[in-house]
C-alpha atoms as a PDB file:
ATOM      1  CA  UNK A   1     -35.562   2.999  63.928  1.00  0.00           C
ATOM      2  CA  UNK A   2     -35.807   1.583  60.695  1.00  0.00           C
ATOM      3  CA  UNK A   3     -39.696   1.314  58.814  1.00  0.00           C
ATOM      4  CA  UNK A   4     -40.243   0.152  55.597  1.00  0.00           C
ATOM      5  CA  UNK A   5     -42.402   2.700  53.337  1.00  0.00           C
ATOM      6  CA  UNK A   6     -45.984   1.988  53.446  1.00  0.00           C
ATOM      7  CA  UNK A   7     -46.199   1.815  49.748  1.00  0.00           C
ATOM      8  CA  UNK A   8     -43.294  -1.230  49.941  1.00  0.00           C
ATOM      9  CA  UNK A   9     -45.617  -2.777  52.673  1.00  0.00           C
ATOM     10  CA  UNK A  10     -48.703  -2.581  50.478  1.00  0.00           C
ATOM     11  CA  UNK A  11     -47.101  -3.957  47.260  1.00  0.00           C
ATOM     12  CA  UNK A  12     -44.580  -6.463  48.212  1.00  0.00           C
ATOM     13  CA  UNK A  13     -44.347  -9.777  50.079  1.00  0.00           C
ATOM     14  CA  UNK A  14     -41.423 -10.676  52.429  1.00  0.00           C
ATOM     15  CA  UNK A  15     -39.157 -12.805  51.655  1.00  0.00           C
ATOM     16  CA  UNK A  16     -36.529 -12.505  54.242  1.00  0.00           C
ATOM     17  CA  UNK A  17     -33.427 -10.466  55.655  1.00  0.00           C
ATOM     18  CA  UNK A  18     -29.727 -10.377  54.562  1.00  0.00           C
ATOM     19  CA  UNK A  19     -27.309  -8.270  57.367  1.00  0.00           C
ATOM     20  CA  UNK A  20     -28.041  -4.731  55.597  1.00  0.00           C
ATOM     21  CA  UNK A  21     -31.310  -5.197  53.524  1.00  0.00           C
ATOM     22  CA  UNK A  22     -34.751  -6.447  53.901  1.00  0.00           C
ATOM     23  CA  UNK A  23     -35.604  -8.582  50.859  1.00  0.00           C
ATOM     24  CA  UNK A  24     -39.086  -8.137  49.468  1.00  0.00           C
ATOM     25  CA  UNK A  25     -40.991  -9.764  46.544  1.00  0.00           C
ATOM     26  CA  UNK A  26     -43.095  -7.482  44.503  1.00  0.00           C
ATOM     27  CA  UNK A  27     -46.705  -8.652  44.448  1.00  0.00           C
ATOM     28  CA  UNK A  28     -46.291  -9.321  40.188  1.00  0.00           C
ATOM     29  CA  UNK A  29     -45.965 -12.781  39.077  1.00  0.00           C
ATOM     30  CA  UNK A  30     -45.237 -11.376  35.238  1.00  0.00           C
ATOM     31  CA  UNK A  31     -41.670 -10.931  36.451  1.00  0.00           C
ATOM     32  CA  UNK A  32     -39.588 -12.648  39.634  1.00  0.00           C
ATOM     33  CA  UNK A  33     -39.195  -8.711  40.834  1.00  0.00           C
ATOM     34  CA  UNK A  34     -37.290  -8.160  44.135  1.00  0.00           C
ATOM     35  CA  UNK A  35     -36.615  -5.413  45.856  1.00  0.00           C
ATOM     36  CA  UNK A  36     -33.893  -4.739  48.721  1.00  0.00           C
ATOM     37  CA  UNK A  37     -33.984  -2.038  51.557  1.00  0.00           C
ATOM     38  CA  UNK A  38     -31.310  -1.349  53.624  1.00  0.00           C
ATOM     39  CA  UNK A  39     -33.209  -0.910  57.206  1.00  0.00           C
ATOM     40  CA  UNK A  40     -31.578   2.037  58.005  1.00  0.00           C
ATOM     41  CA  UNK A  41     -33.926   5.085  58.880  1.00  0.00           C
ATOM     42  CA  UNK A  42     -34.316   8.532  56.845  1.00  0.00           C
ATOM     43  CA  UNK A  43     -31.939   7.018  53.470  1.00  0.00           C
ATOM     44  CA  UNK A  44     -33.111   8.139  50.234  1.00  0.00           C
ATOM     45  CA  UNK A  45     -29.633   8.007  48.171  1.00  0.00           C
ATOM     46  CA  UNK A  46     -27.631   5.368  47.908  1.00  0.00           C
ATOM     47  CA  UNK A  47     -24.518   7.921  48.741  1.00  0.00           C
ATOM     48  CA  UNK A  48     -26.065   8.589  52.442  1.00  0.00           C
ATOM     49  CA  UNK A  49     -24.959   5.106  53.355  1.00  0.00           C
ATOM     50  CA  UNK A  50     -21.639   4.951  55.180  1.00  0.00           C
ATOM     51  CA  UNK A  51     -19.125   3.367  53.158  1.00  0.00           C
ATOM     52  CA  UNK A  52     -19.387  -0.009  54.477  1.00  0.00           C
ATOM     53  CA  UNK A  53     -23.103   0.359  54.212  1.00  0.00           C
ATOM     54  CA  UNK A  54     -22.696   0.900  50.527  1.00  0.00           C
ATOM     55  CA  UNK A  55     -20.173  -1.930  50.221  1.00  0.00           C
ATOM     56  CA  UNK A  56     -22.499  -4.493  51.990  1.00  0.00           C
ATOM     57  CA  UNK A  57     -25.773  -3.425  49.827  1.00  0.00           C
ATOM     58  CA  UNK A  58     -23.837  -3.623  46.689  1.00  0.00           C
ATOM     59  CA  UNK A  59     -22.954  -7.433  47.966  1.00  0.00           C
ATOM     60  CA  UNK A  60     -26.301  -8.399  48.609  1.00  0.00           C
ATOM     61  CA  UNK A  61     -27.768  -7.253  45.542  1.00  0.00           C
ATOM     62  CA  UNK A  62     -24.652  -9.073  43.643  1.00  0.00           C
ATOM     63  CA  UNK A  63     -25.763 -12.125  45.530  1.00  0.00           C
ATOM     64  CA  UNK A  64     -28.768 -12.000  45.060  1.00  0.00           C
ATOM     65  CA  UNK A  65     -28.333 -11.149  41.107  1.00  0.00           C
ATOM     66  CA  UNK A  66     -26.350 -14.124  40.641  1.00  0.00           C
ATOM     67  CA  UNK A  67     -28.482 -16.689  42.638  1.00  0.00           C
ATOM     68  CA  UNK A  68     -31.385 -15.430  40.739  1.00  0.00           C
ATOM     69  CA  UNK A  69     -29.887 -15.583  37.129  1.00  0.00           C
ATOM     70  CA  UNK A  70     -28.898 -19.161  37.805  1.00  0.00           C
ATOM     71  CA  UNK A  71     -31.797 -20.259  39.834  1.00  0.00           C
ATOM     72  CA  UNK A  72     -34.619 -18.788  37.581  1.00  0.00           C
ATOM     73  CA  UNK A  73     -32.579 -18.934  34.232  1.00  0.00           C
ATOM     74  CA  UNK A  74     -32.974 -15.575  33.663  1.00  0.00           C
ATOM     75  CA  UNK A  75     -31.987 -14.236  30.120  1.00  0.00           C
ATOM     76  CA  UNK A  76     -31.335 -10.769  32.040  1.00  0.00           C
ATOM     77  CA  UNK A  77     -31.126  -9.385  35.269  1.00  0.00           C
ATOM     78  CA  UNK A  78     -32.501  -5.519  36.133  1.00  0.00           C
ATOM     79  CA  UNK A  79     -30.412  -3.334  38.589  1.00  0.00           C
ATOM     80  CA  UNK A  80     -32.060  -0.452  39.520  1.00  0.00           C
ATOM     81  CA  UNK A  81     -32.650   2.318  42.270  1.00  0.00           C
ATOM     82  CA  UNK A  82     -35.125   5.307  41.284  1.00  0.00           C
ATOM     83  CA  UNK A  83     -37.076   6.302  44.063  1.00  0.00           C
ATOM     84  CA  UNK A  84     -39.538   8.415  42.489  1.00  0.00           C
ATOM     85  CA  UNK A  85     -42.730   6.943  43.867  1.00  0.00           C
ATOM     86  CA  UNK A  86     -41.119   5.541  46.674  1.00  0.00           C
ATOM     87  CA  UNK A  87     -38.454   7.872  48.222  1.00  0.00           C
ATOM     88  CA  UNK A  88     -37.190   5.643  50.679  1.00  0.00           C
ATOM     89  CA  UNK A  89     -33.854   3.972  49.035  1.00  0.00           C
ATOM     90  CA  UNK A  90     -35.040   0.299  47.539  1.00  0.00           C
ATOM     91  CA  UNK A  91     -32.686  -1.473  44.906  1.00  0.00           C
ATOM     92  CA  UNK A  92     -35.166  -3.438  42.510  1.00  0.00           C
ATOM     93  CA  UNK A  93     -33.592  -6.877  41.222  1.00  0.00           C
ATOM     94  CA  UNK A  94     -36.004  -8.083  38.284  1.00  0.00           C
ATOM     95  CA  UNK A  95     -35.590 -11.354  36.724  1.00  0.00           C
ATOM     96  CA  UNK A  96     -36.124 -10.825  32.984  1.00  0.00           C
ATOM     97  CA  UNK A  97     -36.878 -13.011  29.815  1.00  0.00           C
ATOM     98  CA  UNK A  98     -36.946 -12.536  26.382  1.00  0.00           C
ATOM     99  CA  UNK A  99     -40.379 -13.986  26.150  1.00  0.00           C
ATOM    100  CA  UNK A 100     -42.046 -11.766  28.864  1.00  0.00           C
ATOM    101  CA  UNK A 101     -44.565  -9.604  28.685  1.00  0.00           C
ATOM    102  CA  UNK A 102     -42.495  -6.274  28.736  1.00  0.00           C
ATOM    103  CA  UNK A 103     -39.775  -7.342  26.745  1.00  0.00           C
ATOM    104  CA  UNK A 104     -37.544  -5.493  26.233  1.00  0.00           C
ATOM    105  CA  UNK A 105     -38.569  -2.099  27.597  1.00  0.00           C
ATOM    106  CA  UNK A 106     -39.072  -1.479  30.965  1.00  0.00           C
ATOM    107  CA  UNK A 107     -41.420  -3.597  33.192  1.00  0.00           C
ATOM    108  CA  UNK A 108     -42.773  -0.444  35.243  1.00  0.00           C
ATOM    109  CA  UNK A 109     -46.277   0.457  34.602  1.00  0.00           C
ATOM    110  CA  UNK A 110     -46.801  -1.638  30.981  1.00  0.00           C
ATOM    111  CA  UNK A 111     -49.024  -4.328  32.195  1.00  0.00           C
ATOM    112  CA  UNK A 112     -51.352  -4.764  34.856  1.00  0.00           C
ATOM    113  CA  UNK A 113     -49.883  -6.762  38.119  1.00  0.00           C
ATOM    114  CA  UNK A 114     -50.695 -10.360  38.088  1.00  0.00           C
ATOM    115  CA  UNK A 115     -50.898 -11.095  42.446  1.00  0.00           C
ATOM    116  CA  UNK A 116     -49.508 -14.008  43.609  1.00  0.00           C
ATOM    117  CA  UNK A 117     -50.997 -16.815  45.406  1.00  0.00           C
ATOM    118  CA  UNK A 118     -49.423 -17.325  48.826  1.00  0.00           C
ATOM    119  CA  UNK A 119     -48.497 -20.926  47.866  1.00  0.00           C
ATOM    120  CA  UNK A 120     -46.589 -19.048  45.077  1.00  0.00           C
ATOM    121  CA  UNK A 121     -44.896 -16.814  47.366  1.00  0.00           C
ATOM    122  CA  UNK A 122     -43.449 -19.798  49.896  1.00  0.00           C
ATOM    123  CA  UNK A 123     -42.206 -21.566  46.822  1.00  0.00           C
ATOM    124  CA  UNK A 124     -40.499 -18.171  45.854  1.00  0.00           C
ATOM    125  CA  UNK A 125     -38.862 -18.010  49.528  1.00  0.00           C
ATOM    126  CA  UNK A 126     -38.045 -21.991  49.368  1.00  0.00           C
ATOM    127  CA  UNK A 127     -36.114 -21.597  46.231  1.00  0.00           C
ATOM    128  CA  UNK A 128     -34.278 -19.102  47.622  1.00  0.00           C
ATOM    129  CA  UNK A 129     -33.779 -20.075  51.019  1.00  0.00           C
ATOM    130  CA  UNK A 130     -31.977 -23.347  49.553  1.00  0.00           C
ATOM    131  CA  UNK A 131     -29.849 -21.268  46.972  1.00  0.00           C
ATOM    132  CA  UNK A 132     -28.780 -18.069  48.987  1.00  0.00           C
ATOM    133  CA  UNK A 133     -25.261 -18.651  52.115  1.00  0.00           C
ATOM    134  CA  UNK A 134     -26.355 -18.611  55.420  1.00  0.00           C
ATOM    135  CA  UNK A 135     -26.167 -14.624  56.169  1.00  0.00           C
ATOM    136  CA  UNK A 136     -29.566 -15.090  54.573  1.00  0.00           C
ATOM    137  CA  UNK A 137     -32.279 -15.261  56.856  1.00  0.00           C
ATOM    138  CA  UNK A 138     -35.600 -16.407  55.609  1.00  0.00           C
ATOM    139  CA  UNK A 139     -38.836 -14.815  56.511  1.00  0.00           C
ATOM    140  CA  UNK A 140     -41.734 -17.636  58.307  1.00  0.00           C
ATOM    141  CA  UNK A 141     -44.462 -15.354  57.134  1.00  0.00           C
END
């Protein structure tokens, strides 16, 4: 049975669910950060998902990628599993802009995290629920 890390659940917001991966905002407004979990139990790696498993994650972060780079303007989107806080597998998807605050190095641990408001967060999940297909199921909390 699949259970999202208790570190993800502290630190995150959720957004909503595509077929594979539960779609979480980190709890930064510097940067629109998202992170995708497969909800599949025990997966650290991204090679212990079946093939089709790997297939479909690699889809929904592509979707996602793309809906974000057009729908926040992004100058660059961040692909990235690591895993070394967190074991279980999460692919972070980090809208990025010349001007932010971390540009260009990394955005992990350079500048204090800026919470959102919860108003904040349901504009983040209306934006998306109007850009992303209809696989895309949007979280009500």
């Amino acid at each position: 049975m699949f259970a999202l890390d208790t570190r993800l659940q502290e630190d995150t917001w959720l957004i909503g669910d595509f077929p594979l991966c539960r779609l979480l905002l980190s709890n930064d407004s510097n940067y629109p950060w998202f992170i995708l979990v497969p909800r599949r139990e025990g997966i650290t790696e991204l090679f212990q998902l079946d093939d089709a498993d790997q297939q479909r994650m690699w889809a929904e972060t592509t979707a996602l990628a793309r809906v974000l780079k057009e729908s926040y303007g992004a100058d660059k989107i961040n692909v990235a599993t690591l895993g070394n806080v967190v074991s279980q597998l999460h692919m972070h998807v980090i809208v990025r802009y010349r001007a932010d605050v971390a540009w260009p190095g990394p955005v992990w641990g350079k500048h204090p995290a800026k919470p959102y408001a919860p108003a904040e967060v349901r504009a983040v999940r209306d934006r998306l629920a109007s850009a992303l297909d209809a696989s895309f199921t949007i979280s009500e909390g």
